[in-house]
N, C-alpha and C. Protein backbone atom coordinates (compact mmCIF):
# COMPACT_ATOMS: atom_id res chain seq x y z
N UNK A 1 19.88 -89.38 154.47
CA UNK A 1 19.60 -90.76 154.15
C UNK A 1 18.27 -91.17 154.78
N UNK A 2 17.54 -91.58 154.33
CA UNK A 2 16.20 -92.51 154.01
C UNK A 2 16.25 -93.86 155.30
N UNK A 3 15.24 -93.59 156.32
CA UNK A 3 15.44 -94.51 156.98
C UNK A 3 14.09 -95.69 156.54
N UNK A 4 13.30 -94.92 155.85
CA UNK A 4 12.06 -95.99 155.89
C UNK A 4 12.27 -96.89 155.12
N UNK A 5 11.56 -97.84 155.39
CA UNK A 5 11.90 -99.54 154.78
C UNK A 5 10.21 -99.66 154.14
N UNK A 6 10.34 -100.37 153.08
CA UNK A 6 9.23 -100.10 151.99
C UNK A 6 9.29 -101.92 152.29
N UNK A 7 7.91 -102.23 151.96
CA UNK A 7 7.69 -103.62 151.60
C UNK A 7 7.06 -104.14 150.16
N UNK A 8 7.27 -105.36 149.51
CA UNK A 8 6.62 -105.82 148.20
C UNK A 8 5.82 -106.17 148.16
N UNK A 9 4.30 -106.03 147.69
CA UNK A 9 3.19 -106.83 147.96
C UNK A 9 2.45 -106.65 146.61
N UNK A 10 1.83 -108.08 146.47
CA UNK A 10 0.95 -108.17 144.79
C UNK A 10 -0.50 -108.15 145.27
N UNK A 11 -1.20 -107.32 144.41
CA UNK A 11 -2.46 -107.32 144.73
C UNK A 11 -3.16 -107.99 143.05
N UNK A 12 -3.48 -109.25 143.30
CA UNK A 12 -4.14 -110.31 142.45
C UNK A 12 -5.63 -109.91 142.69
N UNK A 13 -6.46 -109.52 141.35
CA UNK A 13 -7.67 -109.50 141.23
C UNK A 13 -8.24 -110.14 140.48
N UNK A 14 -9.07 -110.69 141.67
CA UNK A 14 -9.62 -111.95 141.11
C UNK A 14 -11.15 -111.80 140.55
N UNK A 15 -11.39 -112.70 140.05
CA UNK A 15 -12.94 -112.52 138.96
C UNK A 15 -12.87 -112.07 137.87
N UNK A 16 -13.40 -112.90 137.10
CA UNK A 16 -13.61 -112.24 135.63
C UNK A 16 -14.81 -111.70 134.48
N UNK A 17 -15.91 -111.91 135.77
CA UNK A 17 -17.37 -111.81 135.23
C UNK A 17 -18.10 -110.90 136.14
N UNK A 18 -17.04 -109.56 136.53
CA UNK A 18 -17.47 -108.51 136.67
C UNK A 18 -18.32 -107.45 136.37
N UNK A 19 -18.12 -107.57 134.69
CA UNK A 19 -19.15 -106.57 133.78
C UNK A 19 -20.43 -107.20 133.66
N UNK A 20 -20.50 -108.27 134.27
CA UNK A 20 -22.03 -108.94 133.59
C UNK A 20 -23.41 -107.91 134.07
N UNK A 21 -24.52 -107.69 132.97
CA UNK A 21 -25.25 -107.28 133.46
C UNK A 21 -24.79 -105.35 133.61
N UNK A 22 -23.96 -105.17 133.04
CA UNK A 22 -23.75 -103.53 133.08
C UNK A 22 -23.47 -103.24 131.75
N UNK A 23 -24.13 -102.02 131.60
CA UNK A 23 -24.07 -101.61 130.00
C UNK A 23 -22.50 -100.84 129.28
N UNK A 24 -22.58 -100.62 128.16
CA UNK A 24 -21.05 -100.16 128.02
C UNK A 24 -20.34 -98.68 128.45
N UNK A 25 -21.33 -97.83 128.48
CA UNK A 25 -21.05 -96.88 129.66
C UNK A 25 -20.76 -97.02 130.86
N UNK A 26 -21.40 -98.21 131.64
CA UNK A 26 -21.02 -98.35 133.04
C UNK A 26 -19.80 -99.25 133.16
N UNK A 27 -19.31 -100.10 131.56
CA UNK A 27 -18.30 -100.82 131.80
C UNK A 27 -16.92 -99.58 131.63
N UNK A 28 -17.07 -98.60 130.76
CA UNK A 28 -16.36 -97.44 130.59
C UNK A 28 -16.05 -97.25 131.94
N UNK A 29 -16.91 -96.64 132.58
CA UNK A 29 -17.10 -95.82 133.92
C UNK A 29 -15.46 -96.39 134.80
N UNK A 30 -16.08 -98.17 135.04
CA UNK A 30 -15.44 -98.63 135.98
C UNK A 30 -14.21 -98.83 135.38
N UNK A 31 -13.67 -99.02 133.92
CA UNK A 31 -12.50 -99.01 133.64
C UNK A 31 -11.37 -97.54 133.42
N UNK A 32 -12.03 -96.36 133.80
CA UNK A 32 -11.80 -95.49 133.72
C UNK A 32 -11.54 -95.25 135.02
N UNK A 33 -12.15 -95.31 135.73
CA UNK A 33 -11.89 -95.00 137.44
C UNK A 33 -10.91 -96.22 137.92
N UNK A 34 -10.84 -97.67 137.45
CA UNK A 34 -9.52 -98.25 137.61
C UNK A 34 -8.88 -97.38 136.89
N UNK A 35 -8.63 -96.98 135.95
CA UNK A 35 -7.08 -96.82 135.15
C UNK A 35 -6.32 -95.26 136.28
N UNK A 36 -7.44 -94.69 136.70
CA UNK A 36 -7.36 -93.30 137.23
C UNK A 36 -6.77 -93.18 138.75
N UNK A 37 -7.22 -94.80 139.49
CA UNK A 37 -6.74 -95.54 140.17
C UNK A 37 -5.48 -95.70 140.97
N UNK A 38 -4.79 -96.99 139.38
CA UNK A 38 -3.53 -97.39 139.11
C UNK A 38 -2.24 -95.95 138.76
N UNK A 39 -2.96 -95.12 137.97
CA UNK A 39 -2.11 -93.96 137.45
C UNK A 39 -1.51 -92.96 139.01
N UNK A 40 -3.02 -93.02 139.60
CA UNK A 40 -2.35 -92.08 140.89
C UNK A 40 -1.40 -92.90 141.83
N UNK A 41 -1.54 -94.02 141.89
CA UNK A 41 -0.86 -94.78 142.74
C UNK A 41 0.41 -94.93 142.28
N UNK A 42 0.80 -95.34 141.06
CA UNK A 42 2.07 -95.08 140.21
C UNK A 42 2.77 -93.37 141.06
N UNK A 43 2.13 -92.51 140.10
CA UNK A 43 2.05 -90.94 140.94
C UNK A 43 3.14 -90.94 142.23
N UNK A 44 2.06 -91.74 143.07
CA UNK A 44 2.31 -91.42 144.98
C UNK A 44 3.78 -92.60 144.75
N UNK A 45 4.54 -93.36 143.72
CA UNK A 45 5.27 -94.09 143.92
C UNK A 45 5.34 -95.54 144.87
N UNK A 46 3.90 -96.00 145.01
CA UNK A 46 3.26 -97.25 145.49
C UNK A 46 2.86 -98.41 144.55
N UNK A 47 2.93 -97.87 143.11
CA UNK A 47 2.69 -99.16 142.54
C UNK A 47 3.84 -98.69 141.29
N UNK A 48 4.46 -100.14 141.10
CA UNK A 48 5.45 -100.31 140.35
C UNK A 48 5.08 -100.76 139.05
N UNK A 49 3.91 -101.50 138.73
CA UNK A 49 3.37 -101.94 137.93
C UNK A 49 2.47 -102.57 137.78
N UNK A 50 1.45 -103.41 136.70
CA UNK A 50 0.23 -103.89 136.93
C UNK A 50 -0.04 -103.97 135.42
N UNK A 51 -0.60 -104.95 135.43
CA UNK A 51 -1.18 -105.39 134.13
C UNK A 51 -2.59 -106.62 133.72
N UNK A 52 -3.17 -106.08 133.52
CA UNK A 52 -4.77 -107.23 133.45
C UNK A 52 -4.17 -108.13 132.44
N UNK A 53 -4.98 -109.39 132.75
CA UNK A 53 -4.17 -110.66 132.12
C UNK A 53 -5.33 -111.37 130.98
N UNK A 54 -5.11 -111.89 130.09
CA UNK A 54 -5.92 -112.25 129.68
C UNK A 54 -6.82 -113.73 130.02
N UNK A 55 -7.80 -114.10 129.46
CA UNK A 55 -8.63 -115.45 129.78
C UNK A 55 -8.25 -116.16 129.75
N UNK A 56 -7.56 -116.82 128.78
CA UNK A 56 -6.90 -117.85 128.45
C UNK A 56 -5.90 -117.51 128.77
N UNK A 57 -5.49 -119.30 128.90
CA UNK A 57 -3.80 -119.22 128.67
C UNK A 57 -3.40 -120.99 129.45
N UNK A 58 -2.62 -121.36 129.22
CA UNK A 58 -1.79 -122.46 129.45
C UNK A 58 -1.49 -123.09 130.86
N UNK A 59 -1.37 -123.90 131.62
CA UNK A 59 -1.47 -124.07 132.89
C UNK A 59 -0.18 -125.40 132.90
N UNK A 60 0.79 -125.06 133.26
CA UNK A 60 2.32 -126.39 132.77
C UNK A 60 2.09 -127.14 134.69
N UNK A 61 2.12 -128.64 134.22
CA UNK A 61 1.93 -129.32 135.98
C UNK A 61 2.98 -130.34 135.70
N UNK A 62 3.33 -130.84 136.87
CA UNK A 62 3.60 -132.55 136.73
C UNK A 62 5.31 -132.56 136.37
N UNK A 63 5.61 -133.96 136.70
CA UNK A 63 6.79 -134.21 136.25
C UNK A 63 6.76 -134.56 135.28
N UNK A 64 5.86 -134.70 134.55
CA UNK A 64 6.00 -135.24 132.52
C UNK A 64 5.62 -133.90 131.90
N UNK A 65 5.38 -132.65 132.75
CA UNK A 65 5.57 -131.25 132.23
C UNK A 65 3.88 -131.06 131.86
N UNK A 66 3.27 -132.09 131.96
CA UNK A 66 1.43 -131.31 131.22
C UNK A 66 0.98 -130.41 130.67
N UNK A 67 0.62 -129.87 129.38
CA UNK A 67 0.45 -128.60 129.22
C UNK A 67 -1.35 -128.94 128.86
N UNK A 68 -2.23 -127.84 129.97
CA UNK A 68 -3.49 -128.12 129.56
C UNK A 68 -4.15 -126.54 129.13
N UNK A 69 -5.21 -126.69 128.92
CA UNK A 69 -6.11 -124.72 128.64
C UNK A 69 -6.13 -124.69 130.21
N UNK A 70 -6.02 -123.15 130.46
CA UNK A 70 -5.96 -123.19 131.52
C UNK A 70 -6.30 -121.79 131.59
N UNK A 71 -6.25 -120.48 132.78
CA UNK A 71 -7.61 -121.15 133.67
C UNK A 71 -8.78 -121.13 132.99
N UNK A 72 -9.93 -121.61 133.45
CA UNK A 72 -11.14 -121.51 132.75
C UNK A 72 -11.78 -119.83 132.76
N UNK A 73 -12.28 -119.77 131.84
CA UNK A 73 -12.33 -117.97 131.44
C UNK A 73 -13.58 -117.38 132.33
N UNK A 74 -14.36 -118.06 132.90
CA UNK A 74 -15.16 -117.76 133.56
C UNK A 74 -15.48 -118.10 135.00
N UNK A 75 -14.63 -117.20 136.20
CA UNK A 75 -14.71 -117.97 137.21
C UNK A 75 -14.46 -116.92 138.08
N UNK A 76 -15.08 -116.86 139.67
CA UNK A 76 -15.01 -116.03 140.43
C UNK A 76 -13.14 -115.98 141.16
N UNK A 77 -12.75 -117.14 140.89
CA UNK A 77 -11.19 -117.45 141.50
C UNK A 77 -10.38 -117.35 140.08
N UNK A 78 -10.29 -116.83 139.17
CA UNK A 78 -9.84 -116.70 138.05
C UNK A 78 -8.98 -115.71 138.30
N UNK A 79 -7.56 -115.22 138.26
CA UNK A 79 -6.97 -113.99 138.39
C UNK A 79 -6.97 -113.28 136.86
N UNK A 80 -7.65 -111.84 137.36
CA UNK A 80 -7.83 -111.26 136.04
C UNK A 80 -6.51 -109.85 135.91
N UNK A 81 -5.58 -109.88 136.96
CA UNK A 81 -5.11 -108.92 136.89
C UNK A 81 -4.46 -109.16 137.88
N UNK A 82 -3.22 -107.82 138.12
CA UNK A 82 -2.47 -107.59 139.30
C UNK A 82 -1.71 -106.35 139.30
N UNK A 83 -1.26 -105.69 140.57
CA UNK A 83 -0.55 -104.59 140.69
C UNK A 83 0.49 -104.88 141.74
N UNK A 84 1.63 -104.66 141.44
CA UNK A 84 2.73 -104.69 141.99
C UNK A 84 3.11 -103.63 143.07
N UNK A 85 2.81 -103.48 144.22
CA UNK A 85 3.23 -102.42 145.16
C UNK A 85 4.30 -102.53 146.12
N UNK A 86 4.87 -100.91 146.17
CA UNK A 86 5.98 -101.23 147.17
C UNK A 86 5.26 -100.05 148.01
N UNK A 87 5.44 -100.61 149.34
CA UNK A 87 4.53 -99.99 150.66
C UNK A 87 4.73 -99.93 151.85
N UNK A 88 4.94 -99.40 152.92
CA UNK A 88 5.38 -99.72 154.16
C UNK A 88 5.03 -100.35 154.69
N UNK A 89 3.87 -101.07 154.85
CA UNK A 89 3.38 -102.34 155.34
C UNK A 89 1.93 -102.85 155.22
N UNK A 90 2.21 -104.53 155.60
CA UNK A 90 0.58 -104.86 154.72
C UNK A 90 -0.41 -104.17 155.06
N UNK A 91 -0.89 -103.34 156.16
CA UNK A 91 -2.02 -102.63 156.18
C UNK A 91 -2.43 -101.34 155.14
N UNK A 92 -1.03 -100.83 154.66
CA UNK A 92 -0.98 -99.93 153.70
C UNK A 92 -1.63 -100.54 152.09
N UNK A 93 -0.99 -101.59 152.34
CA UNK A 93 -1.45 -102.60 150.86
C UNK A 93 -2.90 -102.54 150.91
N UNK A 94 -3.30 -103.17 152.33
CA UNK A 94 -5.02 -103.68 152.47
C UNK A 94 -5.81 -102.33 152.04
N UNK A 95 -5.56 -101.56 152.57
CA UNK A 95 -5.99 -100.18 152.44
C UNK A 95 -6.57 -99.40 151.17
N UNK A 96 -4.79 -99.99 150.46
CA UNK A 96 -5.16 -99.37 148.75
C UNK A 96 -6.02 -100.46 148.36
N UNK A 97 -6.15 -102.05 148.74
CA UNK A 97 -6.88 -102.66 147.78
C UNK A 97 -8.21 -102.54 148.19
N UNK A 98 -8.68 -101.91 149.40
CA UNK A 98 -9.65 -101.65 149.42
C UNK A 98 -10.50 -100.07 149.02
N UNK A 99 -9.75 -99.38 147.96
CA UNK A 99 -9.90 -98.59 147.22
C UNK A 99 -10.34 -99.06 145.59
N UNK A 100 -10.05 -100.61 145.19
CA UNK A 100 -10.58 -101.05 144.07
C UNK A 100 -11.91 -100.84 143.37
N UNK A 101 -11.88 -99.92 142.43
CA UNK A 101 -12.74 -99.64 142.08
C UNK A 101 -14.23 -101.11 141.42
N UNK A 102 -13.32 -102.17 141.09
CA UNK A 102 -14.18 -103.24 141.00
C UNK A 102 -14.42 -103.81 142.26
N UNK A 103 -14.27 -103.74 143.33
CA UNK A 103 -14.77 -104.61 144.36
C UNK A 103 -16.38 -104.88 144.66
N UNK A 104 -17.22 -103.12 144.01
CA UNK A 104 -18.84 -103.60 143.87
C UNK A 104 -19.23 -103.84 142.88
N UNK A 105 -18.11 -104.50 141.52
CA UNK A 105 -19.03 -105.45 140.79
C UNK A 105 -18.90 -107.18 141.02
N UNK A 106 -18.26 -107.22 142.50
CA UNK A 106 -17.91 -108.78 141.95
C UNK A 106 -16.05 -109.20 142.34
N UNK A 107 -15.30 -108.27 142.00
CA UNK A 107 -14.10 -108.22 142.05
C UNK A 107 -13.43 -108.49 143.75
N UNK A 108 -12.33 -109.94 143.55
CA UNK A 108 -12.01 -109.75 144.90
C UNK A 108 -10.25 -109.40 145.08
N UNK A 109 -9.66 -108.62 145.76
CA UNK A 109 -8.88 -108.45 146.19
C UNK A 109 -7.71 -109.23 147.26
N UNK A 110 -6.74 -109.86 146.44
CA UNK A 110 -5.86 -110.53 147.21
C UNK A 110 -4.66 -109.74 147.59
N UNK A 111 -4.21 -110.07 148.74
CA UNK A 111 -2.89 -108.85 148.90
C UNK A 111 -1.99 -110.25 149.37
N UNK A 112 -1.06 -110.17 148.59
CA UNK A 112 -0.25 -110.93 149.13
C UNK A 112 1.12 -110.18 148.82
N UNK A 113 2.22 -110.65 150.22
CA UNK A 113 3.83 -110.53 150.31
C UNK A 113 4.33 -110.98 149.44
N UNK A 114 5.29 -109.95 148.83
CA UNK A 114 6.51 -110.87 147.69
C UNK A 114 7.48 -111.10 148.67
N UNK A 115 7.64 -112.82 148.33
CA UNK A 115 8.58 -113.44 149.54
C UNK A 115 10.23 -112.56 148.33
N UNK A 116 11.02 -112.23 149.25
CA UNK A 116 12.60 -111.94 149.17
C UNK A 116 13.21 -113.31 148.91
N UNK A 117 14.10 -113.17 147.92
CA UNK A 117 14.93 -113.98 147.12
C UNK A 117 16.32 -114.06 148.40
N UNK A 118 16.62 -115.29 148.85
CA UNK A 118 17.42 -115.33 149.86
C UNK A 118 19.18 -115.66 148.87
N UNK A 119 20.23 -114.64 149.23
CA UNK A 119 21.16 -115.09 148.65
C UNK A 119 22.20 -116.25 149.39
N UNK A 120 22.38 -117.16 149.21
CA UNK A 120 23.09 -118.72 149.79
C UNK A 120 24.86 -118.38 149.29
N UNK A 121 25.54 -118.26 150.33
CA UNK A 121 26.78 -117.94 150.20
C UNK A 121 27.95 -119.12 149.58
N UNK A 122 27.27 -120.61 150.21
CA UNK A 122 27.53 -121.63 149.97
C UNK A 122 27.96 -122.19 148.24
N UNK A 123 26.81 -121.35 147.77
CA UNK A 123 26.83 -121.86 146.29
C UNK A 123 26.03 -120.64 145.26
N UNK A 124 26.80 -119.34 145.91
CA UNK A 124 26.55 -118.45 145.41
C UNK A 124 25.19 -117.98 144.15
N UNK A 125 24.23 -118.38 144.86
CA UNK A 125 23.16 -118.47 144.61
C UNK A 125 21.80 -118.23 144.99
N UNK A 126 20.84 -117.41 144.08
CA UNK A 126 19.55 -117.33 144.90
C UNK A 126 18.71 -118.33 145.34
N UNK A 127 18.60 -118.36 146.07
CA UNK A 127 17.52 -119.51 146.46
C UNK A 127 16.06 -119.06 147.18
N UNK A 128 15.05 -119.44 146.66
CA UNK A 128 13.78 -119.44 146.99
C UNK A 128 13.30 -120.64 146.58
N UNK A 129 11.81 -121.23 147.22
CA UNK A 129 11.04 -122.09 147.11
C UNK A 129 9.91 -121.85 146.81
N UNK A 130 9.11 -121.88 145.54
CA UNK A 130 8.11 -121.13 145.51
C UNK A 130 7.18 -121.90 145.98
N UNK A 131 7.26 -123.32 146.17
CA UNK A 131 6.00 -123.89 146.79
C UNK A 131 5.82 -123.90 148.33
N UNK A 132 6.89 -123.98 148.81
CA UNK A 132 6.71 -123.69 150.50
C UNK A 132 7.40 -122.67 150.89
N UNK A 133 7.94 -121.56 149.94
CA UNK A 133 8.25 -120.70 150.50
C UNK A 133 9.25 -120.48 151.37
N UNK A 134 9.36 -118.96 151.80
CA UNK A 134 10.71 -118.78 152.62
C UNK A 134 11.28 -119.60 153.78
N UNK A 135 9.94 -120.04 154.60
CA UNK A 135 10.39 -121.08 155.72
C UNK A 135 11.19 -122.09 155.99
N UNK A 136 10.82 -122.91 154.49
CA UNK A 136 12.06 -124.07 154.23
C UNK A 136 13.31 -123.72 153.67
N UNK A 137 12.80 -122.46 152.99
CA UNK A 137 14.49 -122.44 152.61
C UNK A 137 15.42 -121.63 153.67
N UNK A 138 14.74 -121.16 154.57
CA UNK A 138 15.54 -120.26 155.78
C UNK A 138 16.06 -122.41 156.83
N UNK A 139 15.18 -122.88 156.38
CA UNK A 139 15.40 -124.02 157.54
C UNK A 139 16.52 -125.31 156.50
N UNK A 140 16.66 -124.76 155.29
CA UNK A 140 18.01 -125.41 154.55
C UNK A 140 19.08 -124.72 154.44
N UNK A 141 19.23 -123.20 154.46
CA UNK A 141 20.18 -122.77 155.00
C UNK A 141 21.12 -122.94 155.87
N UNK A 142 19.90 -123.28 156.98
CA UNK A 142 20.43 -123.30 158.58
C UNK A 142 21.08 -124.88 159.04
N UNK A 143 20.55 -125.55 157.68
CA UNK A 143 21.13 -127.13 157.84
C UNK A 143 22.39 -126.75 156.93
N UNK A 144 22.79 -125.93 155.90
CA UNK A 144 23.99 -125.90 155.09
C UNK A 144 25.09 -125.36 155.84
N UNK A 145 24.74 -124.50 156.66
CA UNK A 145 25.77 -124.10 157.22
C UNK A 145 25.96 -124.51 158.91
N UNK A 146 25.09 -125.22 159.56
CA UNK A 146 25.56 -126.01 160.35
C UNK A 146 26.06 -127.43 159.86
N UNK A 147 26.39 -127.77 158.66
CA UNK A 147 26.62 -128.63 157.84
C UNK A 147 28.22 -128.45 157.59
N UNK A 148 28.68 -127.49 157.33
CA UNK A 148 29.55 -126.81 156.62
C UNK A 148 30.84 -126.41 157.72
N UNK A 149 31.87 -126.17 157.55
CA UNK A 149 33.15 -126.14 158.56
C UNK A 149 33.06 -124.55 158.60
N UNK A 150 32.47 -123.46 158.03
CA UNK A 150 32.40 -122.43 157.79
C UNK A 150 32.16 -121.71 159.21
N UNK A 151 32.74 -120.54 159.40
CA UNK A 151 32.67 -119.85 160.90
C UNK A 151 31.96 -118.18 160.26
């Protein structure tokens, strides 16, 4: 039995005006050495998945639901992509994303933790918060069941 403990982490790449200024061989090049990338990392069993996103697309806000164009197609904070890794820890993550083959055109590398889905015994249910995250919901837990007659 397997003692090592693997962690979830998304690596969001950001920028979308990477190719500017490189011809279609050199845009080949760099999409070829990503794809060659992603494939070995799949391989070594570190990335679970990944998929480049397109320009457009829809952005839903608000309590009257808003639907606007969203994000704008040209922008250095634009997420153009992501890869899903499972890894032993964030330095392992930082590591591979600093293997990105776009990082010298422009491309920036976010590594972020996939927060764990907390299961609530109370009301047999997952609970997460995606806007503040695990903290508050570890600190509503801890009010439900000091709340609760439960031992």
């Amino acid at each position: 039995m397997s003692t090592t403990t693997t962690n979830d982490y998304l690596l969001l790449f950001r920028g979308n005006v990477w190719d500017r200024g490189l011809s279609p061989a050199q845009i080949q090049k760099v999409v070829s050495d990503w794809m060659a990338w992603f494939e070995r990392l799949k391989a070594e069993g570190k990335c679970a998945g990944g998929h480049p996103l397109e320009e457009q697309g829809k952005v839903v806000s608000g309590k009257q639901r808003m639907v606007a164009d969203g994000p704008f197609a040209e922008s250095k904070e634009a997420i153009g992509g992501y890869f899903y890794l499972t890894v032993g820890d964030e330095n392992e993550a930082i590591e591979i994303a600093k293997q990105c083959p776009g990082l010298e055109y422009g491309v920036a590398v976010e590594v972020r933790p996939v927060a764990r889905c907390l299961f609530d015994q109370t009301t047999r249910g997952r609970i997460f918060d995606p806007v503040f995250g695990s903290h508050r919901v570890m600190a509503q837990l801890r009010t439900n069941k000091e709340g609760s007659n439960e031992e």
